[in-house]
C-alpha atoms as a PDB file:
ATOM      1  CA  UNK A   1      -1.988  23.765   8.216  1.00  0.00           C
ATOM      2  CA  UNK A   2      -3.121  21.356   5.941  1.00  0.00           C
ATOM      3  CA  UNK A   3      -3.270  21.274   2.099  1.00  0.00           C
ATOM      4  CA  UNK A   4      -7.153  21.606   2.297  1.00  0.00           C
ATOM      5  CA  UNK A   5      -6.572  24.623   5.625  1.00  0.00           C
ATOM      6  CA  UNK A   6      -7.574  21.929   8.162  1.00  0.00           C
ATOM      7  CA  UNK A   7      -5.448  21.998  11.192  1.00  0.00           C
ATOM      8  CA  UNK A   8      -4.771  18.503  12.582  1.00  0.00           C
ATOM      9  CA  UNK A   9      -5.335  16.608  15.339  1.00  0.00           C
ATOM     10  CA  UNK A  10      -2.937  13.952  16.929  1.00  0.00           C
ATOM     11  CA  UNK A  11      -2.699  10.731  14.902  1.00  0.00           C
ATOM     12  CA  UNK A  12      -1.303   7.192  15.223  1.00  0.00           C
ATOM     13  CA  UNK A  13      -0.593   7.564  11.227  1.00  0.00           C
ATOM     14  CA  UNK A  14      -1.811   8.095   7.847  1.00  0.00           C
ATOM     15  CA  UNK A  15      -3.440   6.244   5.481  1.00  0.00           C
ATOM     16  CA  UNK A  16      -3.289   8.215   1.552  1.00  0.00           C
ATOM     17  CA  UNK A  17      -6.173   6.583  -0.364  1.00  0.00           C
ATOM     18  CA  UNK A  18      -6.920   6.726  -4.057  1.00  0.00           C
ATOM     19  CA  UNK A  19     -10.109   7.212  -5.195  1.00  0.00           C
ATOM     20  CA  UNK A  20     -11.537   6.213  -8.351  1.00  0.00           C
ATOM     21  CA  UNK A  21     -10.994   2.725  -8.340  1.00  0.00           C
ATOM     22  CA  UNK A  22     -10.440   2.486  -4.928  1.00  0.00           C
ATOM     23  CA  UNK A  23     -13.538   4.478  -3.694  1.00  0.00           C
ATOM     24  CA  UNK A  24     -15.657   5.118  -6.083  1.00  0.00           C
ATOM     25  CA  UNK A  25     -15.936   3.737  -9.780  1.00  0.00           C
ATOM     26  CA  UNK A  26     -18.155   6.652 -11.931  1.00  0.00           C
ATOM     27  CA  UNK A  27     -21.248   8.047  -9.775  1.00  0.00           C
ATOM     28  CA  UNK A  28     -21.186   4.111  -7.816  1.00  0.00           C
ATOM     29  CA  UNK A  29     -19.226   3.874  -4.441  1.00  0.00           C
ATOM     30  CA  UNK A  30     -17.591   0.861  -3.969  1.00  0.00           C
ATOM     31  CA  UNK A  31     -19.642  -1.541  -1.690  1.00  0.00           C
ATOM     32  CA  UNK A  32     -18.487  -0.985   1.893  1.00  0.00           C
ATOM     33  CA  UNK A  33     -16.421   2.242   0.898  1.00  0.00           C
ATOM     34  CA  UNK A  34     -17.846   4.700   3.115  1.00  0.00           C
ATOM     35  CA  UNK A  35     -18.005   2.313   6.037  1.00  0.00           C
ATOM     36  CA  UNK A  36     -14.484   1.086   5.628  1.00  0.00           C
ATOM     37  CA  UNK A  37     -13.350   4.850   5.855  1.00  0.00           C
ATOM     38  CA  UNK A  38     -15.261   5.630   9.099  1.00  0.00           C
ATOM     39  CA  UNK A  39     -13.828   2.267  10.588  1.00  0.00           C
ATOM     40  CA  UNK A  40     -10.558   3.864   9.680  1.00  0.00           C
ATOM     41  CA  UNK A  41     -10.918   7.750  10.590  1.00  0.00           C
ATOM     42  CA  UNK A  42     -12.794   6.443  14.120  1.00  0.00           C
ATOM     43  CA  UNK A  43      -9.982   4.521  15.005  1.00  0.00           C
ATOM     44  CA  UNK A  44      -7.574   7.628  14.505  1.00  0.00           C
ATOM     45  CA  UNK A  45      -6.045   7.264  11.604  1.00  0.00           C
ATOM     46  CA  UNK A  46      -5.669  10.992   9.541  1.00  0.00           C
ATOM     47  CA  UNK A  47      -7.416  10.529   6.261  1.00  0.00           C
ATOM     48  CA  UNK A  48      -5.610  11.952   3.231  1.00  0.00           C
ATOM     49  CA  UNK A  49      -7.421  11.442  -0.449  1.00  0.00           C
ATOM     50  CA  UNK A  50      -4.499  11.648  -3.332  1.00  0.00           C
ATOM     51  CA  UNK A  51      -5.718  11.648  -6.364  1.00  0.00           C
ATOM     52  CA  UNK A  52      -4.345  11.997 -10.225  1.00  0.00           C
ATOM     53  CA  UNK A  53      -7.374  13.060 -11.421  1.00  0.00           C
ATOM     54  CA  UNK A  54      -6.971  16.453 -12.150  1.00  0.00           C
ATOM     55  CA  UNK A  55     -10.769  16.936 -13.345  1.00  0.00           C
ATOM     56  CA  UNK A  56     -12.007  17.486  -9.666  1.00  0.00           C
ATOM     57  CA  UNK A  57     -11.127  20.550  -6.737  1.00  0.00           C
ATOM     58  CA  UNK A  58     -10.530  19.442  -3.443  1.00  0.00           C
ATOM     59  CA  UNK A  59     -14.171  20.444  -2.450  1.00  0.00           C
ATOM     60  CA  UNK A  60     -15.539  18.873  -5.497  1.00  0.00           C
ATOM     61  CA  UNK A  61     -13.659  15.592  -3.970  1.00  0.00           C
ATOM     62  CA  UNK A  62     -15.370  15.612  -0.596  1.00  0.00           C
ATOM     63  CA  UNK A  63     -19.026  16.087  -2.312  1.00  0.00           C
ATOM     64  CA  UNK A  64     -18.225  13.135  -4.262  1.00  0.00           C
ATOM     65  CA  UNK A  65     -17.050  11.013  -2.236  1.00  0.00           C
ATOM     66  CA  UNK A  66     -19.937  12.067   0.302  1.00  0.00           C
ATOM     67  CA  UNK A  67     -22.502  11.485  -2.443  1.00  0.00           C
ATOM     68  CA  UNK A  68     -21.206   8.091  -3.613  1.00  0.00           C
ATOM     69  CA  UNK A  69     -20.283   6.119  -0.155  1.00  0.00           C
ATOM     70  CA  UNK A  70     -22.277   8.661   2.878  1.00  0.00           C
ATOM     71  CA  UNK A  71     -19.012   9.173   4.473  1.00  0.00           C
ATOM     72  CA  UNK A  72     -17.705  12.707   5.707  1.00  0.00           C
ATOM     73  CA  UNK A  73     -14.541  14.009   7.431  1.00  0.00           C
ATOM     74  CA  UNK A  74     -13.822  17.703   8.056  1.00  0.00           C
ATOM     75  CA  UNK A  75     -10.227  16.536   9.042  1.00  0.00           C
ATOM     76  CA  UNK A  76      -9.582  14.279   5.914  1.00  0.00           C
ATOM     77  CA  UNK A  77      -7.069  16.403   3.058  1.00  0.00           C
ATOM     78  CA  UNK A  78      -7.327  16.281  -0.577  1.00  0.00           C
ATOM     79  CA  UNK A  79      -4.063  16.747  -2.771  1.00  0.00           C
ATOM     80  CA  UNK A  80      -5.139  16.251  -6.848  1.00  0.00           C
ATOM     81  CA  UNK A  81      -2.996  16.183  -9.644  1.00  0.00           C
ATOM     82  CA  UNK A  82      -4.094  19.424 -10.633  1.00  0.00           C
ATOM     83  CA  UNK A  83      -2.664  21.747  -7.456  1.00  0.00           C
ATOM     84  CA  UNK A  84       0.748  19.260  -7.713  1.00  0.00           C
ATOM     85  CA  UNK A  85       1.122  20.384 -11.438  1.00  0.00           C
ATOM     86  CA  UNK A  86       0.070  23.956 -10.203  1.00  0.00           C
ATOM     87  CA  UNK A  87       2.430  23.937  -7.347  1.00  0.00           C
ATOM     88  CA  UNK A  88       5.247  23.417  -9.631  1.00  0.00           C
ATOM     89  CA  UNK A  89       4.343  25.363 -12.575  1.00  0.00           C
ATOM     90  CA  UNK A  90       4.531  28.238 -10.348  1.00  0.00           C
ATOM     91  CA  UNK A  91       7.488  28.334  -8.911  1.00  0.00           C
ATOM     92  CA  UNK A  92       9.230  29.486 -12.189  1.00  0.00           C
ATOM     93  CA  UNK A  93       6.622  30.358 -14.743  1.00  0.00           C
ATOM     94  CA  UNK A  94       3.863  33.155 -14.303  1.00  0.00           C
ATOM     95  CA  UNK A  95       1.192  32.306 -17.254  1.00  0.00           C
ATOM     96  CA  UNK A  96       0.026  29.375 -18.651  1.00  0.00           C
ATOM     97  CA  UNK A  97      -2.300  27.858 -21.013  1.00  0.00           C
ATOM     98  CA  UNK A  98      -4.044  25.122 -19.856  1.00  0.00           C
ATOM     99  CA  UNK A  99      -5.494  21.727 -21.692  1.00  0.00           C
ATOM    100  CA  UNK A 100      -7.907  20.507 -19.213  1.00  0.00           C
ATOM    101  CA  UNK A 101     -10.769  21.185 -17.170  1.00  0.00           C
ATOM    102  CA  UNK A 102     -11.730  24.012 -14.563  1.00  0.00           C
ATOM    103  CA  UNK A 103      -9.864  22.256 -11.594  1.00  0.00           C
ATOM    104  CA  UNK A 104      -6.569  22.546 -13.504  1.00  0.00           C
ATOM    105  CA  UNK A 105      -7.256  26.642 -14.262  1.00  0.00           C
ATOM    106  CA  UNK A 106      -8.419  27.084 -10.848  1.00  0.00           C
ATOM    107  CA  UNK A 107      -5.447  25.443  -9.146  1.00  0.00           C
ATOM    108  CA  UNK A 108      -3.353  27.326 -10.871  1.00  0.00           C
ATOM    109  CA  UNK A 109      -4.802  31.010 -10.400  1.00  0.00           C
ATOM    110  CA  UNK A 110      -4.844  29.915  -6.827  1.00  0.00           C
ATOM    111  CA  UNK A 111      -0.547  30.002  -6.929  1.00  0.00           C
ATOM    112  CA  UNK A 112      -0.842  33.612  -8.978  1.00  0.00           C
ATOM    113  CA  UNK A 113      -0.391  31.781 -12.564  1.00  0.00           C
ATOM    114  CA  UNK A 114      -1.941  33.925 -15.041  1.00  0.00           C
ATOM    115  CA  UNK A 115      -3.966  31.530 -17.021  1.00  0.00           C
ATOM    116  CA  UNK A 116      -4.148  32.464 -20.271  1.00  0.00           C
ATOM    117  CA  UNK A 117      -6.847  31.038 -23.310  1.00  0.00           C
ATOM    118  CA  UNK A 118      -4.343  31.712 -25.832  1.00  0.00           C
ATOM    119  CA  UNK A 119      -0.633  32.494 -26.631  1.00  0.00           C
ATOM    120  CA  UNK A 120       1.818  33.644 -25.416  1.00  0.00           C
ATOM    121  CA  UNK A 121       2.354  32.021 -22.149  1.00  0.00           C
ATOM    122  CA  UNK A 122       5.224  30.048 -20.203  1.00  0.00           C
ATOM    123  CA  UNK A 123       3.540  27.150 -19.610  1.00  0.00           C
ATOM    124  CA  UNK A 124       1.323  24.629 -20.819  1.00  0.00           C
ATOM    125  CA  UNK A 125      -0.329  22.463 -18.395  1.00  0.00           C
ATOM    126  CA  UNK A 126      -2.159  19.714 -19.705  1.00  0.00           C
ATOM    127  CA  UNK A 127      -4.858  17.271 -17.871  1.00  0.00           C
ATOM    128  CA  UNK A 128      -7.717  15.215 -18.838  1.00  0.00           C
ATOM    129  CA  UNK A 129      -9.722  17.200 -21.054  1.00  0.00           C
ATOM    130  CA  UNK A 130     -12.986  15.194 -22.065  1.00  0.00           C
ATOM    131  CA  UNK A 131     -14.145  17.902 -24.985  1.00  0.00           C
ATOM    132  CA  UNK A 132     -10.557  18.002 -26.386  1.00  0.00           C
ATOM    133  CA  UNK A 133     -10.205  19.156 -30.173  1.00  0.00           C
ATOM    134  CA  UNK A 134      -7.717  19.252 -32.849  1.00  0.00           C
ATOM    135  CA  UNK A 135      -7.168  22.918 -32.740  1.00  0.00           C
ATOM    136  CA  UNK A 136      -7.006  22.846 -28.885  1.00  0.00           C
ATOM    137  CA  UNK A 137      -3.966  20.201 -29.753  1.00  0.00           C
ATOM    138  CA  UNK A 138      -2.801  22.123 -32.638  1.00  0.00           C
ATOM    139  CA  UNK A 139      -2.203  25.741 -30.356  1.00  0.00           C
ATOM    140  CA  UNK A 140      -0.829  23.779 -27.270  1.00  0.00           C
ATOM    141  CA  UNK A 141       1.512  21.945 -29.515  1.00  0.00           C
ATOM    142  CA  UNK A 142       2.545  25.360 -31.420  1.00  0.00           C
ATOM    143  CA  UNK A 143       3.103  26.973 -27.715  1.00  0.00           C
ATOM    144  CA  UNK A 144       5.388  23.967 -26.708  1.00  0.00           C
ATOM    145  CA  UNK A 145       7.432  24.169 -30.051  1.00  0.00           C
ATOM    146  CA  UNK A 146       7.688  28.148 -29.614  1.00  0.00           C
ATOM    147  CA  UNK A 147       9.543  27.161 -26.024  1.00  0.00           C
ATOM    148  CA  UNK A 148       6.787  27.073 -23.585  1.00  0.00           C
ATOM    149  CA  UNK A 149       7.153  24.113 -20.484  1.00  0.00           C
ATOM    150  CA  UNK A 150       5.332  20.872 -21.334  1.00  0.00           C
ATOM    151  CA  UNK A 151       3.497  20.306 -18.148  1.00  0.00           C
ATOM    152  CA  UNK A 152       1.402  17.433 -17.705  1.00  0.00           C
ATOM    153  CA  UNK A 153      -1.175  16.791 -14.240  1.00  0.00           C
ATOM    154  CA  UNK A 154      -0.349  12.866 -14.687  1.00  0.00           C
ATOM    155  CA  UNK A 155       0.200   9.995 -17.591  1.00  0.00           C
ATOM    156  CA  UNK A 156      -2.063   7.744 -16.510  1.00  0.00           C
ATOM    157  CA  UNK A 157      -3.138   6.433 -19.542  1.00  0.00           C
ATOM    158  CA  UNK A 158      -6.690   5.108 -18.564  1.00  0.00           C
ATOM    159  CA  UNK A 159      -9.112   5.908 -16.018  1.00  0.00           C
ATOM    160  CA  UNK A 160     -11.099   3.381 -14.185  1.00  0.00           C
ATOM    161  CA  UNK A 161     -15.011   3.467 -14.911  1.00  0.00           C
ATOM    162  CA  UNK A 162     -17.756   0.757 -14.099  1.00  0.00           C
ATOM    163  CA  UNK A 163     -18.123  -0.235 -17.566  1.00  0.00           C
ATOM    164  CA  UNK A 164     -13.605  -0.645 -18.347  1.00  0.00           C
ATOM    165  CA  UNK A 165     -11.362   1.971 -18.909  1.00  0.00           C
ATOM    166  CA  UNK A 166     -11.699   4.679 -20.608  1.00  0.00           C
ATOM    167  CA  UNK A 167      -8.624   7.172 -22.015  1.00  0.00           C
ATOM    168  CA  UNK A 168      -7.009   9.032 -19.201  1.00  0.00           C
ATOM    169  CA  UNK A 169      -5.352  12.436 -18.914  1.00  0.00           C
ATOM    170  CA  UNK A 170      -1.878  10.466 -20.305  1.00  0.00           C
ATOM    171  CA  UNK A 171      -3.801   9.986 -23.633  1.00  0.00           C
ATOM    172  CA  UNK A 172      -4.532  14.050 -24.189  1.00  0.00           C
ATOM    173  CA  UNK A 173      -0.697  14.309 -23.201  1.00  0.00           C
ATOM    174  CA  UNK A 174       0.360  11.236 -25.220  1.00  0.00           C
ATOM    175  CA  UNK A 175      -1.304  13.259 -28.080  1.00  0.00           C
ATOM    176  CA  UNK A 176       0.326  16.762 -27.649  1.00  0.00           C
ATOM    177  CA  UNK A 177       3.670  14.506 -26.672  1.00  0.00           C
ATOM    178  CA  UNK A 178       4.123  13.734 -30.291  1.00  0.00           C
ATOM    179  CA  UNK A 179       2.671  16.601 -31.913  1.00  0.00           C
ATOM    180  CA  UNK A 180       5.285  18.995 -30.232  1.00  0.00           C
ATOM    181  CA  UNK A 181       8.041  16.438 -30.356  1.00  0.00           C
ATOM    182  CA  UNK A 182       8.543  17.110 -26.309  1.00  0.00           C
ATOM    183  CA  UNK A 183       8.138  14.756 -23.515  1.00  0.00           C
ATOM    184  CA  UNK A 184       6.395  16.270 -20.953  1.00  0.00           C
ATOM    185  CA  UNK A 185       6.769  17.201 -16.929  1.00  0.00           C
ATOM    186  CA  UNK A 186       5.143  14.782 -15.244  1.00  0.00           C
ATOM    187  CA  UNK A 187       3.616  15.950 -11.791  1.00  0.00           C
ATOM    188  CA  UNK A 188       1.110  13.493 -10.768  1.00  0.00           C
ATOM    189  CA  UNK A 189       1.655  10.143  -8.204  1.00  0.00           C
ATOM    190  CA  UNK A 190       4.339   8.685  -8.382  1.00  0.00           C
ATOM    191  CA  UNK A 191       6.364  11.914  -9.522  1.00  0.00           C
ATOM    192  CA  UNK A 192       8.020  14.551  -7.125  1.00  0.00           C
ATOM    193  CA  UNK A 193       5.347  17.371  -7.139  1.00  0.00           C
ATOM    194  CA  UNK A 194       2.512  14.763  -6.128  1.00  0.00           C
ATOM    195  CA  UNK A 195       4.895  12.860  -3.088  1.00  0.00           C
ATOM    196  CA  UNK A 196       6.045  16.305  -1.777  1.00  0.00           C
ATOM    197  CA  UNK A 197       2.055  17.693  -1.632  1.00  0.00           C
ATOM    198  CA  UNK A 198       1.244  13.917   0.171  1.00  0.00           C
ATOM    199  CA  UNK A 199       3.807  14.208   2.483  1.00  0.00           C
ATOM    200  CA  UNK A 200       2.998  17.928   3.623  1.00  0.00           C
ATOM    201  CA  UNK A 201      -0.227  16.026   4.694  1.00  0.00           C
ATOM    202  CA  UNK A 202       1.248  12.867   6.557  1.00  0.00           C
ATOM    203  CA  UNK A 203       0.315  13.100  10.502  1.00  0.00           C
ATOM    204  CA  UNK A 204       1.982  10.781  12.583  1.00  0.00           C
ATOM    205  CA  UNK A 205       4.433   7.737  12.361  1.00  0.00           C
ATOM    206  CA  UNK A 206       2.611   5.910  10.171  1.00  0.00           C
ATOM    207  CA  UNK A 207       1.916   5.948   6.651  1.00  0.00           C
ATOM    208  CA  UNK A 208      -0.054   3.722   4.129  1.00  0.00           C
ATOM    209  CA  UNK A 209      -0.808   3.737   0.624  1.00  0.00           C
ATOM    210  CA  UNK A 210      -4.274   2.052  -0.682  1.00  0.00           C
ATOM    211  CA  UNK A 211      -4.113   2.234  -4.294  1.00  0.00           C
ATOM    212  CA  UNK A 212      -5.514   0.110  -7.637  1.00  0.00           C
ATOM    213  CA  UNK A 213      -2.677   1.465  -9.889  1.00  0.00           C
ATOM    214  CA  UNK A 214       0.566  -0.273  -9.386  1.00  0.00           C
ATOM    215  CA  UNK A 215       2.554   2.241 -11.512  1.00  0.00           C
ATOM    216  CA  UNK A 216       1.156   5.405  -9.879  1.00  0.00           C
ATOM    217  CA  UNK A 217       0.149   4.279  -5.785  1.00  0.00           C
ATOM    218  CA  UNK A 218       1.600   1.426  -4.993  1.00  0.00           C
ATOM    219  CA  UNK A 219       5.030   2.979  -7.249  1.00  0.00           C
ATOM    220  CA  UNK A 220       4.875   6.684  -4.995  1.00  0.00           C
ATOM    221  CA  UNK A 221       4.507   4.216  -1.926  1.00  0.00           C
ATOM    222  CA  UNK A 222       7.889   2.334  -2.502  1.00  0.00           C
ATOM    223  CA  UNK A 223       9.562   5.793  -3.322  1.00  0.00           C
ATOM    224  CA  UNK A 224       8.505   7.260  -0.395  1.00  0.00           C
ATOM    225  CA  UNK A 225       9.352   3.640   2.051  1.00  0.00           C
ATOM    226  CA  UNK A 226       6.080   3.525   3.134  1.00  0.00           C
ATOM    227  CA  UNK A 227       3.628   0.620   3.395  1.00  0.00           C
ATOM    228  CA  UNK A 228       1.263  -0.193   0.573  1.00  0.00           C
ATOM    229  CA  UNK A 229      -2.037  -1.856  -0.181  1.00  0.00           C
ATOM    230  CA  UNK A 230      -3.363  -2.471  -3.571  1.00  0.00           C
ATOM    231  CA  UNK A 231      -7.141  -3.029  -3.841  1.00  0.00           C
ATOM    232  CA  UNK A 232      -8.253  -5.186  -7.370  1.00  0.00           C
ATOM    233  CA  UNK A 233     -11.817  -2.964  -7.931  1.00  0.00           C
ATOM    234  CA  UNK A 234     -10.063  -0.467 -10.455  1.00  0.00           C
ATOM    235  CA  UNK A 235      -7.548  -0.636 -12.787  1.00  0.00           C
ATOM    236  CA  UNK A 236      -6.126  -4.089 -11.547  1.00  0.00           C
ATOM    237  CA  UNK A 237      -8.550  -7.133 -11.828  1.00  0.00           C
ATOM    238  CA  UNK A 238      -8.678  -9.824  -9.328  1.00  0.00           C
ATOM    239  CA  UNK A 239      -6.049 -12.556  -9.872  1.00  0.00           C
ATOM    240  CA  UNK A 240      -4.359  -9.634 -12.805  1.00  0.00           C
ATOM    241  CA  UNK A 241      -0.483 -10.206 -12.155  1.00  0.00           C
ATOM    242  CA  UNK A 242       1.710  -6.920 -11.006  1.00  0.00           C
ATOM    243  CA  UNK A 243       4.760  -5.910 -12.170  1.00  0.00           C
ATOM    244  CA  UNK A 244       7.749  -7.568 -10.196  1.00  0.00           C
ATOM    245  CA  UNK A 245       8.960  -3.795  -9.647  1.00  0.00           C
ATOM    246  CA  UNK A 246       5.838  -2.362  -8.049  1.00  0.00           C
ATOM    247  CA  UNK A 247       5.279  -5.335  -6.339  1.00  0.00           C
ATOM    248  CA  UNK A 248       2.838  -3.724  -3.060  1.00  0.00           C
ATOM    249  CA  UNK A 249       2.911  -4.806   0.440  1.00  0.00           C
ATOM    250  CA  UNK A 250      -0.205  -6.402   0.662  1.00  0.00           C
ATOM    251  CA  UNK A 251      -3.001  -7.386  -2.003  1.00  0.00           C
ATOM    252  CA  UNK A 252      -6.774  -7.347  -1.118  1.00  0.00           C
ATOM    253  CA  UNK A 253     -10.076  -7.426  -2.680  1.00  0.00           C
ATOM    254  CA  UNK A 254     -11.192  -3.950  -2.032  1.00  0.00           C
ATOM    255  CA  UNK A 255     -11.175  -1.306   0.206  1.00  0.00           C
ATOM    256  CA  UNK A 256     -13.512  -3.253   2.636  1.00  0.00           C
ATOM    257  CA  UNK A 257     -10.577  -5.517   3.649  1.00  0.00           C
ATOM    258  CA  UNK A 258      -8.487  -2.280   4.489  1.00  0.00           C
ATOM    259  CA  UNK A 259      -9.374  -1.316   8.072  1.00  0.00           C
ATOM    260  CA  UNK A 260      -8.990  -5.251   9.371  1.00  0.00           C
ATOM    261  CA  UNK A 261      -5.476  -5.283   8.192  1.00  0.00           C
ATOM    262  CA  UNK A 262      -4.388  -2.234   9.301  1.00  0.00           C
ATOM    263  CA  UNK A 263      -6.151  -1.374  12.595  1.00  0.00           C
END
């Protein structure tokens, strides 16, 4: 069974696509998304939507996505940043406090964490938290000094919108970083908790990575060997050079110029 309780079909392969950025920038879907992504689920390829924001459940993913490009899958899985950090908060700590939004909670009560609105607690799992204050930075930091695990959903820094980017979960944790003095664990692409969730969800002998972040996609892509395609209609501008260490398999305008390279 699959992360989101589909059971699969047979599959020539998998293709693990990004989303904001890559599908969707805001409440727009990128021009040609949701046709690109029936090209690709039509001509069997499994569908599985990876994504380090940790602001959104699984089902809230699929709405959006439906609402923004008209394309659905039943088949397709979701893995967020928020059930990687709760996968591995739970398998040694049984509260937490959480800096973030509802996803992040409700991922974690899912695994049997006790979340917590104040101390004590073993944990502290921090995502992107848009009505962040000082005193929510204040008690997470005080938790995190008293001993409590620094847990963070991802460190992206930014997060793609139509307008530029705006501060991304890695900014809340950046904060509480150097309030607490602790760096934290990191569980979002291209960490451990994130690949291990993606690759419960690969089908078949094939896998690709579509991505617009080459630290995060196209960087869990080269971890895990697998091929990689980085689209320039997020976080990385047409013509913007990439890092000679996340250099990605192919380059392409957007996701629109995915299905005629790869089927």
């Amino acid at each position: 069974m699959n992360t989101d309780g589909t059971t699969g079909r047979a599959s020539k392969g998998t293709i693990v696509i990004d989303l904001d950025g890559v599908v969707y920038l805001g409440t727009e879907g990128v021009a040609g998304a949701g046709e690109a992504l029936a090209t690709l689920e039509t001509a069997g390829w499994h569908l599985v939507f990876a994504t380090n924001n940790s602001t959104k459940t699984p089902r809230d993913v699929k709405m959006h996505i439906e609402e923004r490009t008209g394309f659905r899958s039943s088949d397709a899985v979701v893995v967020t940043s928020a059930l990687a950090a709760a996968s591995w908060t739970a398998r040694d700590h049984s509260s937490a406090l959480v800096v973030g939004e509802p996803a992040v909670s409700e991922a974690l009560s899912a695994t049997g964490v006790d979340v917590v609105e104040s101390g004590p607690a073993e944990a502290v799992v921090v995502g992107l938290d848009r009505n962040i204050t000082y005193d929510t930075i204040a008690a997470a930091s005080h938790l995190i000094r008293s001993g409590a695990t620094f847990v963070a959903t991802n460190t992206d820094a930014t997060f793609p919108t139509p307008d530029g980017p705006v501060p991304g979960a890695g900014s809340v944790v950046a904060a509480i970083a150097v309030a607490s003095g602790t760096a934290p664990v990191a569980c979002g692409k291209p960490e451990a908790p994130m690949l291990d969730l993606v690759r419960s969800a690969v089908r078949g002998p094939q896998v690709w990575v579509v991505g617009d972040r080459p630290e995060t996609d196209i960087a869990m892509a080269l971890k895990a060997g697998w091929n990689s395609v980085l689209v320039r209609t997020g976080i990385t501008a047409p013509g913007e050079p990439v890092d000679v260490q996340h250099t990605p398999g192919y380059s392409v305008g957007s996701i629109v110029d995915v299905p005629a390279l790869i089927v």
